[in-house]
PDB file of N, CA and C in Angstrom:
ATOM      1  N   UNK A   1       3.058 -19.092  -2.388  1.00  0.00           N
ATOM      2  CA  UNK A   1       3.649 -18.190  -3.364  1.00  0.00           C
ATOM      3  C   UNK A   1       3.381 -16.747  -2.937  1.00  0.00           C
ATOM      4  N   UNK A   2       4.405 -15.833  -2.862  1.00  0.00           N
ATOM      5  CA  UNK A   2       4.125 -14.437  -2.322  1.00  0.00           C
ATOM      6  C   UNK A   2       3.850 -13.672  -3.430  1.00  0.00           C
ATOM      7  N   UNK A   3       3.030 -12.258  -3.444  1.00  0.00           N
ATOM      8  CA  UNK A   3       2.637 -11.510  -4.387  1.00  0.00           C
ATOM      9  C   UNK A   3       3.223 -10.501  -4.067  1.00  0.00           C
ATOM     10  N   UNK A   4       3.244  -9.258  -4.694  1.00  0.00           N
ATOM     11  CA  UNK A   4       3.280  -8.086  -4.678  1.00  0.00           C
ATOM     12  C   UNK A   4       2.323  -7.049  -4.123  1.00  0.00           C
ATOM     13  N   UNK A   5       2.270  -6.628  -2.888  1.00  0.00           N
ATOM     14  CA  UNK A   5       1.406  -5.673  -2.718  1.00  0.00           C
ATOM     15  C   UNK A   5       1.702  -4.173  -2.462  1.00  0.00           C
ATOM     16  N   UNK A   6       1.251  -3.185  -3.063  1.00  0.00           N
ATOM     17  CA  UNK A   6       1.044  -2.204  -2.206  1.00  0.00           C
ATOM     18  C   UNK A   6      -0.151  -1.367  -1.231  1.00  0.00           C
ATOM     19  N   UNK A   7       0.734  -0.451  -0.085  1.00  0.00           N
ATOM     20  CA  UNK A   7      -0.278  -0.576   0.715  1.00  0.00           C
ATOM     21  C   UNK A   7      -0.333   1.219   0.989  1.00  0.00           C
ATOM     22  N   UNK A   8      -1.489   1.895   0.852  1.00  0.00           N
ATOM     23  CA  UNK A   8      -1.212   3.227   1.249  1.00  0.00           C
ATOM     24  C   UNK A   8      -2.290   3.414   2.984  1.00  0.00           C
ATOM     25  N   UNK A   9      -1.042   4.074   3.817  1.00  0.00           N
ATOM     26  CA  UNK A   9      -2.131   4.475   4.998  1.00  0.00           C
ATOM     27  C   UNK A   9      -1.868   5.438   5.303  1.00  0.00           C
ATOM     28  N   UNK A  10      -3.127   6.481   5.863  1.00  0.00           N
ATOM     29  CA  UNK A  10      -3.800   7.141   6.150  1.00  0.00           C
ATOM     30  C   UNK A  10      -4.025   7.489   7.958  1.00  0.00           C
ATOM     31  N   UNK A  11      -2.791   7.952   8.738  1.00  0.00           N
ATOM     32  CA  UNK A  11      -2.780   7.961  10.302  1.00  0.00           C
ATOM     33  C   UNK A  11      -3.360   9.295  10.668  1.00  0.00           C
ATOM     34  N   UNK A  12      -3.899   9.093  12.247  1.00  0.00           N
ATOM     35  CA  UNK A  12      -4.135  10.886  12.392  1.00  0.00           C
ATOM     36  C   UNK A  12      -3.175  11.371  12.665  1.00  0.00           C
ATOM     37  N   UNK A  13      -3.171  12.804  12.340  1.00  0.00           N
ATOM     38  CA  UNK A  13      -2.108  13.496  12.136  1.00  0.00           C
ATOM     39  C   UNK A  13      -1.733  14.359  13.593  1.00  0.00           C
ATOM     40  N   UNK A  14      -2.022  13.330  14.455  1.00  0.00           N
ATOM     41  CA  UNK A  14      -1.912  14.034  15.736  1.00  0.00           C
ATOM     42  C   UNK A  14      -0.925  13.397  16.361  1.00  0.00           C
ATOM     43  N   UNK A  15      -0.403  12.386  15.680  1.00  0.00           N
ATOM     44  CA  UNK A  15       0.213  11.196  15.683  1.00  0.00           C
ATOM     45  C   UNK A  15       1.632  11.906  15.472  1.00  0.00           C
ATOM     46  N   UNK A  16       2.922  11.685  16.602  1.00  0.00           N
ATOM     47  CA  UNK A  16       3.634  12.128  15.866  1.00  0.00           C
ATOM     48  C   UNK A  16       5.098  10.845  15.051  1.00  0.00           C
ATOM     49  N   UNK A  17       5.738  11.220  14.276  1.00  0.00           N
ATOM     50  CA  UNK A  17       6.101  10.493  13.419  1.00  0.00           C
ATOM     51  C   UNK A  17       6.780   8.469  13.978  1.00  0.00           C
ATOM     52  N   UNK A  18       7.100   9.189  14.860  1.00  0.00           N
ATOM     53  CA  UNK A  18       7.774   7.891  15.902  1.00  0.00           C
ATOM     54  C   UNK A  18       6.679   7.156  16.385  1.00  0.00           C
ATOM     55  N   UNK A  19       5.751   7.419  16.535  1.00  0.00           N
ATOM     56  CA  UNK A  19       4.525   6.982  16.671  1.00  0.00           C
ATOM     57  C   UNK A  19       4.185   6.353  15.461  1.00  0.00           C
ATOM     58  N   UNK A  20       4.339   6.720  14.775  1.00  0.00           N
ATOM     59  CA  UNK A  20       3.545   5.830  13.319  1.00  0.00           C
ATOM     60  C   UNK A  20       4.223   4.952  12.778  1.00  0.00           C
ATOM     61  N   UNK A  21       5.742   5.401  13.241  1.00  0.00           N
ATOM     62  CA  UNK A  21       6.903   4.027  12.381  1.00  0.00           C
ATOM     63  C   UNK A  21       6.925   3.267  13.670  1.00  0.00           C
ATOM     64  N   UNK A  22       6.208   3.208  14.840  1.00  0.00           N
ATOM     65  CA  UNK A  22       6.445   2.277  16.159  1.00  0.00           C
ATOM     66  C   UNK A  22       4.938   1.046  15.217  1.00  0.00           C
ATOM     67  N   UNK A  23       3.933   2.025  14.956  1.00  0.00           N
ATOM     68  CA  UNK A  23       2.729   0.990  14.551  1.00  0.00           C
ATOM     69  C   UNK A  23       3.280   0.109  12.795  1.00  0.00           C
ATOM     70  N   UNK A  24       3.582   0.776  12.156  1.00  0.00           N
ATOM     71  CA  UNK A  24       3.924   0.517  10.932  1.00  0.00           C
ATOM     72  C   UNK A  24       5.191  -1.417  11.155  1.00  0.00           C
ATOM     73  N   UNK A  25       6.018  -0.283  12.142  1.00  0.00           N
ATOM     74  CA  UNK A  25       6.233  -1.933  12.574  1.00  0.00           C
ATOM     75  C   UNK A  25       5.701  -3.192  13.100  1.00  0.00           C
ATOM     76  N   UNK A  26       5.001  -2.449  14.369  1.00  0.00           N
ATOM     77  CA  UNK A  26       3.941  -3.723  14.675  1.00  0.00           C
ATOM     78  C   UNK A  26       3.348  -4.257  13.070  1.00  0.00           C
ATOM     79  N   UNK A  27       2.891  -3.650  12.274  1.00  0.00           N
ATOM     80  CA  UNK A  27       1.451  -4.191  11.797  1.00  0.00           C
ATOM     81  C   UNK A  27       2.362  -4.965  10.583  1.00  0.00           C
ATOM     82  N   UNK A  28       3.746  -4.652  10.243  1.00  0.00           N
ATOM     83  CA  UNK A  28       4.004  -5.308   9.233  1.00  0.00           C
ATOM     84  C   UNK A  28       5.099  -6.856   9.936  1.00  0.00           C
ATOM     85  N   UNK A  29       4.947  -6.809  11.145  1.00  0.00           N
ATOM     86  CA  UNK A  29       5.457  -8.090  11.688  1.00  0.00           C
ATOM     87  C   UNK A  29       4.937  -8.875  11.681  1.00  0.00           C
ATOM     88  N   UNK A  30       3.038  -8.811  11.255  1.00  0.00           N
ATOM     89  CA  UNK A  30       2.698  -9.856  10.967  1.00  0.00           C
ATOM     90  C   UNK A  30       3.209 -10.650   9.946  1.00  0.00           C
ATOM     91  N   UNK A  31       3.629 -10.195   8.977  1.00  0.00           N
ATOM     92  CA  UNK A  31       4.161 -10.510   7.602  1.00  0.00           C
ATOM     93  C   UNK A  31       5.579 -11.210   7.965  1.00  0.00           C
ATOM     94  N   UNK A  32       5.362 -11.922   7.894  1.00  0.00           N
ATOM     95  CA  UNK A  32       7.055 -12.802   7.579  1.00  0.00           C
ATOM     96  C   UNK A  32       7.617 -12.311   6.780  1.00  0.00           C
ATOM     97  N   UNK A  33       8.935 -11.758   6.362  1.00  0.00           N
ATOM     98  CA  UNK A  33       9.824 -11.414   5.508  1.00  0.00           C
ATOM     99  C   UNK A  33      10.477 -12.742   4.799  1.00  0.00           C
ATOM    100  N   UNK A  34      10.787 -13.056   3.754  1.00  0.00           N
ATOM    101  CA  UNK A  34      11.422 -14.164   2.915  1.00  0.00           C
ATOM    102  C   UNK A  34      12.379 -13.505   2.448  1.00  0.00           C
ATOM    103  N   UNK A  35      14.271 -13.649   2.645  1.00  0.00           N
ATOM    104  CA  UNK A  35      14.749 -13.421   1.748  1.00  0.00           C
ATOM    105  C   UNK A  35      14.753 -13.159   0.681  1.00  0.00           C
ATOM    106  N   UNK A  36      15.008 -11.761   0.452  1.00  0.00           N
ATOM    107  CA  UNK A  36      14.988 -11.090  -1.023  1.00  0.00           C
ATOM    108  C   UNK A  36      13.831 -10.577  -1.350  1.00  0.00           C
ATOM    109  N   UNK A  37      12.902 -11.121  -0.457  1.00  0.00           N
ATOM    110  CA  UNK A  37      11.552 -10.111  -0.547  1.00  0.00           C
ATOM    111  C   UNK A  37      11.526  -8.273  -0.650  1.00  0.00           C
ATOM    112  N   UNK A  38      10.726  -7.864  -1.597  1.00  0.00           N
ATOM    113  CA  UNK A  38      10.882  -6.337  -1.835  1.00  0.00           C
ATOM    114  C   UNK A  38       9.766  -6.142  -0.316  1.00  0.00           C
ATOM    115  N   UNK A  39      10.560  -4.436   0.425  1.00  0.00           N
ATOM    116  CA  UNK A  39       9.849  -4.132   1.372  1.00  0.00           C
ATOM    117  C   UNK A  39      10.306  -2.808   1.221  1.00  0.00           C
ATOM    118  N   UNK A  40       9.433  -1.726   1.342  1.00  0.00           N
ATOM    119  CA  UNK A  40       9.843  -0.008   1.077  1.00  0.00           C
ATOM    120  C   UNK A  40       9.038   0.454   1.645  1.00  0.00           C
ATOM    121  N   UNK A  41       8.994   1.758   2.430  1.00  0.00           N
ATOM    122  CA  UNK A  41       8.179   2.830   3.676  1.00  0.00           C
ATOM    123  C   UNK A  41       8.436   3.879   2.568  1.00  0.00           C
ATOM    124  N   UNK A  42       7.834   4.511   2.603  1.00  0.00           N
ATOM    125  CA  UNK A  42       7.556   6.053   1.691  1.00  0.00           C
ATOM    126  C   UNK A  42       6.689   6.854   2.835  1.00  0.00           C
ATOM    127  N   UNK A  43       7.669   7.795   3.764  1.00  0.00           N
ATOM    128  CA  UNK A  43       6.614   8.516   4.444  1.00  0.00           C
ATOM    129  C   UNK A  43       5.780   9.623   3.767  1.00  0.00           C
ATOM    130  N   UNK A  44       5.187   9.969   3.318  1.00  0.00           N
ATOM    131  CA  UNK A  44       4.778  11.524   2.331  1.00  0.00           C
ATOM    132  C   UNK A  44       4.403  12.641   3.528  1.00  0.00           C
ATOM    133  N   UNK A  45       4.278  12.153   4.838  1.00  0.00           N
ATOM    134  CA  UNK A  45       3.984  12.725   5.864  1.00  0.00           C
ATOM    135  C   UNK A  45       2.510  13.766   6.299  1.00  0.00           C
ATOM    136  N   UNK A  46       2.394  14.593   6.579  1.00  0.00           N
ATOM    137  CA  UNK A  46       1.031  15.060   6.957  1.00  0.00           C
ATOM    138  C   UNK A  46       0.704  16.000   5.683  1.00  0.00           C
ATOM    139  N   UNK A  47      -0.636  15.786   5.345  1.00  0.00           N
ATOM    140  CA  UNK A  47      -1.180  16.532   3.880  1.00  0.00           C
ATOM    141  C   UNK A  47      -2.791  16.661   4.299  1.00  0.00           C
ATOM    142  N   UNK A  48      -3.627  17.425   3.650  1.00  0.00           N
ATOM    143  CA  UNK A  48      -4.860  17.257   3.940  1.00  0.00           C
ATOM    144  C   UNK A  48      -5.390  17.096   3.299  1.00  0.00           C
ATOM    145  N   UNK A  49      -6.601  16.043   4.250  1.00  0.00           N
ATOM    146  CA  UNK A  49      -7.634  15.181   3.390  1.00  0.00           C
ATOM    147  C   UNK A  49      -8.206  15.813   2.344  1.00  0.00           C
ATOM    148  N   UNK A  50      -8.577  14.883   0.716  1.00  0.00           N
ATOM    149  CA  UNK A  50      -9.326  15.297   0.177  1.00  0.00           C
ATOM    150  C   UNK A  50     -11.297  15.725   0.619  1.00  0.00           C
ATOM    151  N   UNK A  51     -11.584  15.260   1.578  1.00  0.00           N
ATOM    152  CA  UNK A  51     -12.878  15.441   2.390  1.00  0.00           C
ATOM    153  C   UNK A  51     -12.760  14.261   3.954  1.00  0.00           C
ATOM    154  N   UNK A  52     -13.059  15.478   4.940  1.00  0.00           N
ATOM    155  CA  UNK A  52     -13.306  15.322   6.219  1.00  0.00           C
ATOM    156  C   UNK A  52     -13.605  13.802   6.352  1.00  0.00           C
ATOM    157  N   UNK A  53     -12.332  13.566   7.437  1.00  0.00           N
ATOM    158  CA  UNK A  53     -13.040  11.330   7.447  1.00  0.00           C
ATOM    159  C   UNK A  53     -13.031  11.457   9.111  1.00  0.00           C
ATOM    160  N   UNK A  54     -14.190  10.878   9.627  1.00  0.00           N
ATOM    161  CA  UNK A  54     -14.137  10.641  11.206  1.00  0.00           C
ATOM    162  C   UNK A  54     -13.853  12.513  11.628  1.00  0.00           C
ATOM    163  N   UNK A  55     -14.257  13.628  10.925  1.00  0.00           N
ATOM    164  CA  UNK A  55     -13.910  14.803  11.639  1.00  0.00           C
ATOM    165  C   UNK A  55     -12.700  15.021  11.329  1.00  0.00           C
ATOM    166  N   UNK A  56     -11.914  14.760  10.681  1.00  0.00           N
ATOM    167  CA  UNK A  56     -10.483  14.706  10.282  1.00  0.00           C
ATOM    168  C   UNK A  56      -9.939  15.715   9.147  1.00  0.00           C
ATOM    169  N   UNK A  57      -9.212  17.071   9.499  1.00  0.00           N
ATOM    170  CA  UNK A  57      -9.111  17.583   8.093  1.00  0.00           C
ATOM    171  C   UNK A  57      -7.940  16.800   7.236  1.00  0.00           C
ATOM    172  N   UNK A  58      -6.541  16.741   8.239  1.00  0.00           N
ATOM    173  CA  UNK A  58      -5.389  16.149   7.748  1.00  0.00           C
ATOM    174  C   UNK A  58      -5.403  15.063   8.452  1.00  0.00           C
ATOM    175  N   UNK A  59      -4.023  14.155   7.269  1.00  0.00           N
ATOM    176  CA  UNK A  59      -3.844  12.985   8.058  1.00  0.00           C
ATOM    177  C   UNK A  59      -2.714  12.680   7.562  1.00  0.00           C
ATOM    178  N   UNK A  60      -1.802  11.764   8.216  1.00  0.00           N
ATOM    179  CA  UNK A  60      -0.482  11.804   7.939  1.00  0.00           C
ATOM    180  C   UNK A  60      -0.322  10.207   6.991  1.00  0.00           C
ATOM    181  N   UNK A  61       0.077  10.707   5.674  1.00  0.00           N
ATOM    182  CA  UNK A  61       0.209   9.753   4.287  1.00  0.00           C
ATOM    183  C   UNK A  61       1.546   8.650   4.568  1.00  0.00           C
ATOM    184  N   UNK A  62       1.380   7.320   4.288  1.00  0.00           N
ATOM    185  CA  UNK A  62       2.652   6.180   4.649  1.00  0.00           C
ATOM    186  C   UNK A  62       2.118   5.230   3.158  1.00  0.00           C
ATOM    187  N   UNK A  63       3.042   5.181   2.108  1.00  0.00           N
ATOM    188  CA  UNK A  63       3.147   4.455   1.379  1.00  0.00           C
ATOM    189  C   UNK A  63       3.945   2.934   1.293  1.00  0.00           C
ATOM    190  N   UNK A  64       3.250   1.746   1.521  1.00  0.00           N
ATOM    191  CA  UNK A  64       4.307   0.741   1.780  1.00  0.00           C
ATOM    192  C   UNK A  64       4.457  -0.069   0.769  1.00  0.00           C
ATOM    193  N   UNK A  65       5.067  -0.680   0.267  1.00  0.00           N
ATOM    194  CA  UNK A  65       5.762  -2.125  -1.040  1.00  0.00           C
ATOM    195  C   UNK A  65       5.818  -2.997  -0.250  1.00  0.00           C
ATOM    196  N   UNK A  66       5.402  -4.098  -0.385  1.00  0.00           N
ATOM    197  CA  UNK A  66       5.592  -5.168  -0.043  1.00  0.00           C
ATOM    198  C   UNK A  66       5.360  -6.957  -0.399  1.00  0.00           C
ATOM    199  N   UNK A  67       6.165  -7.588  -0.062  1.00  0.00           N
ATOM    200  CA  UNK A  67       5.859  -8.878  -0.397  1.00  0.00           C
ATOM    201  C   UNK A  67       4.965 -10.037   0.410  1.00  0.00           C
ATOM    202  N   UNK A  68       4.026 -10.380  -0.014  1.00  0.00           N
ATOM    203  CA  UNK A  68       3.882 -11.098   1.327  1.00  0.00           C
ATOM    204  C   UNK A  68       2.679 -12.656   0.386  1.00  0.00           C
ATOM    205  N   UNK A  69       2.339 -13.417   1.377  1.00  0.00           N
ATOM    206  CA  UNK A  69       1.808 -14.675   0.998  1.00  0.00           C
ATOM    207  C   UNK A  69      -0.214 -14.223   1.256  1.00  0.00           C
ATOM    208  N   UNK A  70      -0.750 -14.465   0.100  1.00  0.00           N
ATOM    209  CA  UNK A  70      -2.576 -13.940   0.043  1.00  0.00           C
ATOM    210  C   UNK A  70      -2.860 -14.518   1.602  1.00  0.00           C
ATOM    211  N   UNK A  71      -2.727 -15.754   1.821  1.00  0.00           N
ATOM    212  CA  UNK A  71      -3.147 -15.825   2.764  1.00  0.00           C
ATOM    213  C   UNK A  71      -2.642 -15.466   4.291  1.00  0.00           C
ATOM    214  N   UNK A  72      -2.028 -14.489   4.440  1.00  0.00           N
ATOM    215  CA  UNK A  72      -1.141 -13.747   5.319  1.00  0.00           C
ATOM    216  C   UNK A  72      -1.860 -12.077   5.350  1.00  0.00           C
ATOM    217  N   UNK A  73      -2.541 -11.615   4.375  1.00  0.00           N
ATOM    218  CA  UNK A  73      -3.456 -10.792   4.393  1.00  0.00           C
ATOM    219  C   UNK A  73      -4.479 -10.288   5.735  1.00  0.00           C
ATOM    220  N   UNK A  74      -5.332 -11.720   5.456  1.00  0.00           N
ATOM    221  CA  UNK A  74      -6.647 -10.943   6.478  1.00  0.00           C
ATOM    222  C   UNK A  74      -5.956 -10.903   7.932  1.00  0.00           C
ATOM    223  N   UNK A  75      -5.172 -11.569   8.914  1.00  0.00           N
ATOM    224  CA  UNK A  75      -4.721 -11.108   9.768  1.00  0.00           C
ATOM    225  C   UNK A  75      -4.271  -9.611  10.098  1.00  0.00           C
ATOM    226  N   UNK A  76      -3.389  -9.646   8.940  1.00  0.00           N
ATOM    227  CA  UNK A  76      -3.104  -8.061   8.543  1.00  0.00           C
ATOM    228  C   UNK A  76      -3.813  -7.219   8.691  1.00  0.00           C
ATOM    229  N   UNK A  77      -4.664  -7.199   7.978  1.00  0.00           N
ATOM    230  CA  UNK A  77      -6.201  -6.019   7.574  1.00  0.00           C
ATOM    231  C   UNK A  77      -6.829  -6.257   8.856  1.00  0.00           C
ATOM    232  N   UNK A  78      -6.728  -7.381   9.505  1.00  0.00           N
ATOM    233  CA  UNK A  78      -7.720  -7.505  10.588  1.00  0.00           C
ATOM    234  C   UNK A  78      -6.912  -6.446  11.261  1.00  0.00           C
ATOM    235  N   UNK A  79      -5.601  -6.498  11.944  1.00  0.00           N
ATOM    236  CA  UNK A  79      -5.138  -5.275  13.009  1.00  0.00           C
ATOM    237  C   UNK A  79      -4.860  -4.008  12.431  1.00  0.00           C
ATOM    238  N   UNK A  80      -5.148  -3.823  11.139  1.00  0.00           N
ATOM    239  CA  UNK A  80      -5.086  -2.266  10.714  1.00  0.00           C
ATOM    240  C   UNK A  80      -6.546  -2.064  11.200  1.00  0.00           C
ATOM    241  N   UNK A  81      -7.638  -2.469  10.692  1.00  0.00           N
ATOM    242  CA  UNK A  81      -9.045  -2.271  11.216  1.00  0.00           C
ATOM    243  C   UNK A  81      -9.354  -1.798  12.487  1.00  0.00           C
ATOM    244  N   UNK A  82      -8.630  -2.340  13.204  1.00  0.00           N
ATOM    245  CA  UNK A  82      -8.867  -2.428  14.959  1.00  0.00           C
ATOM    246  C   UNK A  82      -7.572  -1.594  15.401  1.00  0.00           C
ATOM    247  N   UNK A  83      -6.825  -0.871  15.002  1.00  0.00           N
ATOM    248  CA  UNK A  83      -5.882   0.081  15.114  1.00  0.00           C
ATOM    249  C   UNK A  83      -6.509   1.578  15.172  1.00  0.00           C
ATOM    250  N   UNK A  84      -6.669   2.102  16.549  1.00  0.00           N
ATOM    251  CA  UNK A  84      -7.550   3.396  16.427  1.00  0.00           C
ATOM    252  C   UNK A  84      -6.554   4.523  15.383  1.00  0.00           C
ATOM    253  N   UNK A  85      -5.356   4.916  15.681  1.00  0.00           N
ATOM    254  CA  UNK A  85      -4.699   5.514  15.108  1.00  0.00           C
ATOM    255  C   UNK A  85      -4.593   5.679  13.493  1.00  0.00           C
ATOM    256  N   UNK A  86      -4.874   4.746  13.262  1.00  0.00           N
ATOM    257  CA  UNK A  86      -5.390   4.438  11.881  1.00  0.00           C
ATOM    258  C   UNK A  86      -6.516   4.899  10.807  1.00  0.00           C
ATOM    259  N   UNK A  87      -6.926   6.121   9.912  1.00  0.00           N
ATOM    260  CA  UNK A  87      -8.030   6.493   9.802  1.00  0.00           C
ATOM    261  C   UNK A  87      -8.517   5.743   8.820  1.00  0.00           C
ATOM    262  N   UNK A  88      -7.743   5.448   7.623  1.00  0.00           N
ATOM    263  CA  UNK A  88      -7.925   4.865   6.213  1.00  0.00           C
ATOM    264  C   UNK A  88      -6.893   3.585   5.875  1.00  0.00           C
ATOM    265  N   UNK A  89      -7.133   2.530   5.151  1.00  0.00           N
ATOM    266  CA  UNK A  89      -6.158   2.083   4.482  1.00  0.00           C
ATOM    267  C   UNK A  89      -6.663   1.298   3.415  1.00  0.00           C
ATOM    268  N   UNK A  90      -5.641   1.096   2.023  1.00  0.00           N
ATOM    269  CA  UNK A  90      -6.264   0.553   0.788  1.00  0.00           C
ATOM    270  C   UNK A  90      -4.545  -0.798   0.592  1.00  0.00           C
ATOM    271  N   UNK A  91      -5.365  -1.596   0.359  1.00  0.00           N
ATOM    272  CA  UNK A  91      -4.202  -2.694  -0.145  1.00  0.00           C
ATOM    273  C   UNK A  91      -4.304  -2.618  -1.498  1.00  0.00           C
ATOM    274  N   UNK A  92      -3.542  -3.198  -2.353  1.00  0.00           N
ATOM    275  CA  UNK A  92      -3.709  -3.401  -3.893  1.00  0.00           C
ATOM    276  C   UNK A  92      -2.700  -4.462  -3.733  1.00  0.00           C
ATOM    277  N   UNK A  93      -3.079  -5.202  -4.942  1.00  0.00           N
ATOM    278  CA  UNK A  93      -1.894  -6.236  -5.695  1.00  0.00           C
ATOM    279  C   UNK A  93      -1.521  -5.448  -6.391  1.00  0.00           C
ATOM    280  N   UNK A  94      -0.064  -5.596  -6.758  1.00  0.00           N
ATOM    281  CA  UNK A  94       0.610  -4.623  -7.288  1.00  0.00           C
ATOM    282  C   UNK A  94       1.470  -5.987  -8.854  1.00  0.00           C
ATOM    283  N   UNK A  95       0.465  -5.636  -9.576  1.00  0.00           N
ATOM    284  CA  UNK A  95       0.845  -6.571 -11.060  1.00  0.00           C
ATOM    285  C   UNK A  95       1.634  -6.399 -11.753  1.00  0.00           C
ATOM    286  N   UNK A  96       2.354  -4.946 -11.306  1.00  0.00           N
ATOM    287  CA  UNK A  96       3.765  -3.909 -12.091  1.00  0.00           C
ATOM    288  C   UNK A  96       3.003  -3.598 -13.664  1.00  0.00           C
ATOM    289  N   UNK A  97       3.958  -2.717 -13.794  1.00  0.00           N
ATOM    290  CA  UNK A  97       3.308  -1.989 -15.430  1.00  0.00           C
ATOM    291  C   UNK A  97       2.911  -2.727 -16.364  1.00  0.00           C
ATOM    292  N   UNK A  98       2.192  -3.156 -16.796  1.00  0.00           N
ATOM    293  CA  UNK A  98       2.175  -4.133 -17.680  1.00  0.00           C
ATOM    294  C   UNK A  98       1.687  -3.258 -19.368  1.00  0.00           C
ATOM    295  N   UNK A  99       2.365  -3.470 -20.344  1.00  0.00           N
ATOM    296  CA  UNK A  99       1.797  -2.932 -21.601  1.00  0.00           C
ATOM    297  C   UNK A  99       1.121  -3.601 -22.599  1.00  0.00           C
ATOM    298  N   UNK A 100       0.417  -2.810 -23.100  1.00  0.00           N
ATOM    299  CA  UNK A 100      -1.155  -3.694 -23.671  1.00  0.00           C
ATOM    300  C   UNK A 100      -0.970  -3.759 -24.922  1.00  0.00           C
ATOM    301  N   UNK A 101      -0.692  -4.676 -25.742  1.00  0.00           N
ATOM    302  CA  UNK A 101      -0.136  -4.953 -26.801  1.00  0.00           C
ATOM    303  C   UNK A 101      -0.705  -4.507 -27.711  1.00  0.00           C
ATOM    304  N   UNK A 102       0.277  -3.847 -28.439  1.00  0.00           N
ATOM    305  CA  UNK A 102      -0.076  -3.115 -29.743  1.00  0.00           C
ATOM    306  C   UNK A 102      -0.818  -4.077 -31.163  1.00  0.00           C
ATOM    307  N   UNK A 103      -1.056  -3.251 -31.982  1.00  0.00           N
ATOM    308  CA  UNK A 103      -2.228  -4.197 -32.816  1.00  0.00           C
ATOM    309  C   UNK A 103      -1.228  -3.933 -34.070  1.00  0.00           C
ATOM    310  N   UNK A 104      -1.038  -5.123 -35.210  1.00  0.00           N
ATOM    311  CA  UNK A 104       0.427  -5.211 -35.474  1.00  0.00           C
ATOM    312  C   UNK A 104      -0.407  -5.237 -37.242  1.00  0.00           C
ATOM    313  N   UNK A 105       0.500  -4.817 -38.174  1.00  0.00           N
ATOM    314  CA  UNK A 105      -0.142  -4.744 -39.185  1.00  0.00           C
ATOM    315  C   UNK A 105      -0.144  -6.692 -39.783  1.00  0.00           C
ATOM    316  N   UNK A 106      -0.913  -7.167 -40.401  1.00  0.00           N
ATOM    317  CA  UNK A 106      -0.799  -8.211 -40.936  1.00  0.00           C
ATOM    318  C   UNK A 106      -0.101  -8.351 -41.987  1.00  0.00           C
ATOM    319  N   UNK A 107       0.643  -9.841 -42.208  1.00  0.00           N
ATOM    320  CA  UNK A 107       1.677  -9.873 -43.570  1.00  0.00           C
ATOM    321  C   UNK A 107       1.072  -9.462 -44.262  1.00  0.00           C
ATOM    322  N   UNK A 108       2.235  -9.318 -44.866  1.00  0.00           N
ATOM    323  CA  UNK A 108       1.685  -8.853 -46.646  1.00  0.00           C
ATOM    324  C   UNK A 108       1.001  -7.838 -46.790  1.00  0.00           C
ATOM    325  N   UNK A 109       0.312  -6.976 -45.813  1.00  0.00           N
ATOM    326  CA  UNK A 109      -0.310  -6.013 -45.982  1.00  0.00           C
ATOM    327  C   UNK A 109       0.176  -4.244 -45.976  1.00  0.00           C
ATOM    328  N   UNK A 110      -0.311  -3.779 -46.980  1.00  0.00           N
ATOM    329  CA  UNK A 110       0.575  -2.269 -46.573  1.00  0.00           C
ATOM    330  C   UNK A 110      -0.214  -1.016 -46.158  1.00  0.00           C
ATOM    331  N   UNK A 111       0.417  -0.321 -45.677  1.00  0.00           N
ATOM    332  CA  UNK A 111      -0.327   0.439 -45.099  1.00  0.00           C
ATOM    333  C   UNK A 111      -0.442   2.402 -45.871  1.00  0.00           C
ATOM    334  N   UNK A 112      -0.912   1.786 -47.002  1.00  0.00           N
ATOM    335  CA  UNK A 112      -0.605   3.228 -48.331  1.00  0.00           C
ATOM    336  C   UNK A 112      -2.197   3.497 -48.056  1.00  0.00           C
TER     337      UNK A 112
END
C-alpha cells in the first residue's frame, strides 16, 4: 500500500541547478512510480540557511510530493545519506489536513 510523503532537500548551493534536477532524478528512481501516483518538484532555489550546516551559509531549497510504498523508503534515505551534494533532508508522511472535530452541543440542551 503506498503513502503519501513529503520530502524537503537541502543541496549546496554551489551546485548548479541542472545538477540538482540530474540527482533529484537519480534518487527518486529508486521509487517506482504506480499509475496515478501524485509526484511534484517545487524548486524554491538558493536561500540562506537558518544557521551554518557543514560551514554552509546558503543552500539551495527542493520541495518534493510523493507517493511511494514504507518499505521503499530506507533504500531511499540510504542514497540521500551517502550523496555528498546533499547537505540536509527531512521525509514526512504527509496525512493531508485533517480537522479536529468540533465539540457539538448535546440534545436538548441550550446554550442561553
Amino acid at each position: 500500500m503506498n503513502r503519501s510523503y513529503e520530502a524537503v532537500y537541502i543541496f549546496d548551493s554551489v551546485l548548479e541547478e541542472a545538477a540538482v534536477t540530474e540527482k533529484l532524478d537519480r534518487f527518486h528512481a529508486l521509487i517506482p512510480q504506480v499509475e496515478g501516483a501524485e509526484f511534484a518538484l517545487d524548486h524554491w532555489g538558493k536561500r540562506t540557511l537558518a544557521y551554518p550546516i557543514a560551514g554552509k551559509e546558503t543552500g539551495y531549497y527542493v520541495i518534493a510530493k510523493f507517493d511511494a510504498a514504507p518499505a521503499q523508503l530506507p533504500e531511499f534515505e540510504r542514497a540521500l545519506k551517502l550523496d555528498e551534494g546533499l547537505i540536509r533532508h527531512l521525509i514526512v508522511m504527509n496525512e493531508g489536513a485533517q480537522m479536529a472535530p468540533t465539540p457539538s452541543a448535546k440534545d436538548g440542551e441550550d446554550d442561553e
